[in-house]
Protein backbone atom coordinates (compact mmCIF):
# COMPACT_ATOMS: atom_id res chain seq x y z
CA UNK A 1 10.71 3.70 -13.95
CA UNK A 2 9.66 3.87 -10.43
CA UNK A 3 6.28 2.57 -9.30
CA UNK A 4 4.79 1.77 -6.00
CA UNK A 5 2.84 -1.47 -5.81
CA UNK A 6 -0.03 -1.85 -3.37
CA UNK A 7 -1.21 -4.62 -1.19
CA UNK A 8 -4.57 -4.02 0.99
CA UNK A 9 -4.52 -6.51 3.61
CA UNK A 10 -7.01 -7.81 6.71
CA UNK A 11 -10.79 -6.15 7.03
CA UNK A 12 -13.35 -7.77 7.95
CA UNK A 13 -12.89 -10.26 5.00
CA UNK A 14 -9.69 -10.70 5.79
CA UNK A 15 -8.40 -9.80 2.78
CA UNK A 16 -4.98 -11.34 1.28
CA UNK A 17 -4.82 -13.48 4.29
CA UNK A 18 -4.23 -17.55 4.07
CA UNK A 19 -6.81 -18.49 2.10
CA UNK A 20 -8.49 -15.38 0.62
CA UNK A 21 -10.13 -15.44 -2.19
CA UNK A 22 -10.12 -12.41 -2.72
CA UNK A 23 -6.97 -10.11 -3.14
CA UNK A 24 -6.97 -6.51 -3.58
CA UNK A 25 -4.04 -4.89 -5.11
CA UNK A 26 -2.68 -1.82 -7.71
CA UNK A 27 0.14 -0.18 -8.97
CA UNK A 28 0.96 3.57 -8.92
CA UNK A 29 3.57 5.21 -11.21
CA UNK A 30 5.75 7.40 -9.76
CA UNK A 31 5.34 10.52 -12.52
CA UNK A 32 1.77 9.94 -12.14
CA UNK A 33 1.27 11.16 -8.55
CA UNK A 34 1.22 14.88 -7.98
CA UNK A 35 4.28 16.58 -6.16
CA UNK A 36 2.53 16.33 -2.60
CA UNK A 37 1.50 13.26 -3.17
CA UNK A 38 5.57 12.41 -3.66
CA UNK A 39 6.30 13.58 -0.74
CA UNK A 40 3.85 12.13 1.59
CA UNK A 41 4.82 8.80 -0.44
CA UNK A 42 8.76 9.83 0.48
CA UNK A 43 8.23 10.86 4.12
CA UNK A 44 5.80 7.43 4.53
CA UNK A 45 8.71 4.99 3.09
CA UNK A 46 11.33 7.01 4.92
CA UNK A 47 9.86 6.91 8.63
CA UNK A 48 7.73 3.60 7.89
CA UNK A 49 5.05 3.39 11.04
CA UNK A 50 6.80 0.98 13.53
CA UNK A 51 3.45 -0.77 14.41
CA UNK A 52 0.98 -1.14 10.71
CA UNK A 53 -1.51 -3.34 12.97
CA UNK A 54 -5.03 -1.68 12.17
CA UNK A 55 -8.25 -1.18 14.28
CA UNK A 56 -10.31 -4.17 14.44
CA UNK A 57 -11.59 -5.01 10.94
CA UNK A 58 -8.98 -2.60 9.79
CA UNK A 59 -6.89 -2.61 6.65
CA UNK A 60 -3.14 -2.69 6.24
CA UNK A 61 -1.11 -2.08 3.52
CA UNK A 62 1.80 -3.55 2.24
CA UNK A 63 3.68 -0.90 0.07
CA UNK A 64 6.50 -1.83 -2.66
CA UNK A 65 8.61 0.79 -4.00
CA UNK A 66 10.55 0.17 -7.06
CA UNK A 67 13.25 1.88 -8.81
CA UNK A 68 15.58 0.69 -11.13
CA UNK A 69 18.27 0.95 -8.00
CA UNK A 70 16.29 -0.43 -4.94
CA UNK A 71 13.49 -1.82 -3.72
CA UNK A 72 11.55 -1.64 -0.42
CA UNK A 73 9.00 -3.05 0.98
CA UNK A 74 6.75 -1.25 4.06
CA UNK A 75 3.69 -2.01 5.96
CA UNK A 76 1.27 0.73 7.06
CA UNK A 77 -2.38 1.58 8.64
CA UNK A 78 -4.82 2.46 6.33
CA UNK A 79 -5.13 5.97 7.95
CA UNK A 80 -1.18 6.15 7.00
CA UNK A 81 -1.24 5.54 3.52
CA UNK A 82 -1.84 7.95 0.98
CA UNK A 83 -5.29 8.41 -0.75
CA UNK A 84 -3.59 8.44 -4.28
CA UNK A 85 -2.25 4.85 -3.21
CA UNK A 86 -5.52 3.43 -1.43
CA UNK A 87 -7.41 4.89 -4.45
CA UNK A 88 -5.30 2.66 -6.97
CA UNK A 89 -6.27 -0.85 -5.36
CA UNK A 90 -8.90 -3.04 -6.88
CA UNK A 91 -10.38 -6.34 -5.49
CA UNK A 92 -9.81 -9.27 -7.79
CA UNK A 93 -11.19 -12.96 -7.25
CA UNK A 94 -8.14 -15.49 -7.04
């Protein structure tokens, strides 16, 4: 089954960085995300932005797609990602 797992990074907490305590992550399945929201997923992983560094206090994402014959890995701008994705991350104390 394919899924896309989400990793918000940097903010103004600096979230997910060395020494965070505080990590905010989620996991989307693939039959779960409406047919546009597919293919902005599909046209994100295929022309991946070739800089993800955010404005200051800006978030990043690190995006993980998974299907049971690959698996990539891409880093985007917030303003890049798709809400369906950024809507599936949830802060978690570590």
């Amino acid at each position: 089954m394919d899924e896309i797992e989400i990793e918000r990074l940097g903010g103004f907490a600096g979230f997910g960085g060395p020494g965070a305590h505080l990590r905010s992550r989620g996991c989307v399945v693939w039959t779960e995300l409406s047919l546009s929201e597919q293919r902005a997923c599909q046209v994100l992983f295929a022309h991946p932005p070739e800089d993800a560094t955010p404005a200051p206090d800006g978030f990043r994402y690190r995006l993980t797609w998974r299907s049971t014959h690959r698996e990539q890995t891409i880093e985007a701008p917030e303003h890049d990602v798709p809400s369906a994705l950024r809507k599936a991350v949830k802060d978690e104390l570590v």
